[in-house]
Protein backbone atom coordinates (compact mmCIF):
# COMPACT_ATOMS: atom_id res chain seq x y z
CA UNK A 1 117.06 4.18 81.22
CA UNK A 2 118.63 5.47 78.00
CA UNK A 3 122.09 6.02 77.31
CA UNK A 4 124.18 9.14 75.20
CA UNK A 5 127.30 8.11 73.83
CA UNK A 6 129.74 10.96 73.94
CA UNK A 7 133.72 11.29 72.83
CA UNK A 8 136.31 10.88 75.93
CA UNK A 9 138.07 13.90 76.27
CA UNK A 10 141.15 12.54 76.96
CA UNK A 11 141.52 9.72 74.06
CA UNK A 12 138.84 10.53 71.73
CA UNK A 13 137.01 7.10 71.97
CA UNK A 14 133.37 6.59 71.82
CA UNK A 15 131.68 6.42 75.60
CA UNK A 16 128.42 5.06 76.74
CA UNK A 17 126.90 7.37 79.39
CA UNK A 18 123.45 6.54 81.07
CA UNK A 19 121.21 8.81 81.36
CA UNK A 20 120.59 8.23 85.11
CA UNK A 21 124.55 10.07 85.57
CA UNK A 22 124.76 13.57 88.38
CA UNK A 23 127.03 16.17 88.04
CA UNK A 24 130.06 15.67 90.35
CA UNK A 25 129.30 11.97 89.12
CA UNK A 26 133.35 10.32 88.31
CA UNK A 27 133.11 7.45 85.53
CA UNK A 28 135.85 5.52 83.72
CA UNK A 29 136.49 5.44 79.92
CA UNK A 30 136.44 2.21 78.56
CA UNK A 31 139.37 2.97 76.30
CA UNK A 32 142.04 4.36 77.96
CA UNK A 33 140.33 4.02 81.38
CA UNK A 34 140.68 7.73 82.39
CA UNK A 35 138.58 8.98 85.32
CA UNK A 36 136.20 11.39 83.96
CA UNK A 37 133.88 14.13 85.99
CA UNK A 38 130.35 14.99 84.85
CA UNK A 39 130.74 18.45 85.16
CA UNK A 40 127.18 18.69 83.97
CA UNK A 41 124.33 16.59 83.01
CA UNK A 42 122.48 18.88 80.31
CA UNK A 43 124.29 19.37 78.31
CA UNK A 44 126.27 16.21 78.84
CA UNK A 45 129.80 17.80 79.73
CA UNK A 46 132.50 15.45 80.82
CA UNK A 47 136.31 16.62 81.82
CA UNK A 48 139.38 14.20 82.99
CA UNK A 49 138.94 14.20 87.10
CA UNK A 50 141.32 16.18 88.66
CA UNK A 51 143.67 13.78 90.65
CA UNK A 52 143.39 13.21 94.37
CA UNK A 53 146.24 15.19 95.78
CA UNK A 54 147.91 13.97 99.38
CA UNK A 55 146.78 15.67 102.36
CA UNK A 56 149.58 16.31 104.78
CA UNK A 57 147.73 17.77 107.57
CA UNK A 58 147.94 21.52 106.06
């Protein structure tokens, strides 16, 4: 297993992703702890996770 580091996109800190990661895939930042989507694998794209919204039954 082999791992990329990449740049959170929400505070700009260094992050260690593993290889072994799927699209859809939600890891945390070690920095600021943000929840961050792999939105794809090659190239490694991450983007903050969109926030679960409440369901009300609509």
């Amino acid at each position: 297993m082999t791992t990329a580091t990449q740049t959170c996109p929400e505070c700009d800190g260094p992050l260690k992703v593993d290889d072994s990661v799927s699209a859809s895939e939600v890891i945390e930042c070690p920095e600021c702890r943000s929840e961050l989507e792999v939105v794809t694998t090659r190239p490694l794209l991450l983007a903050v996770a969109p926030e679960v919204e409440e369901d009300w039954g609509e």
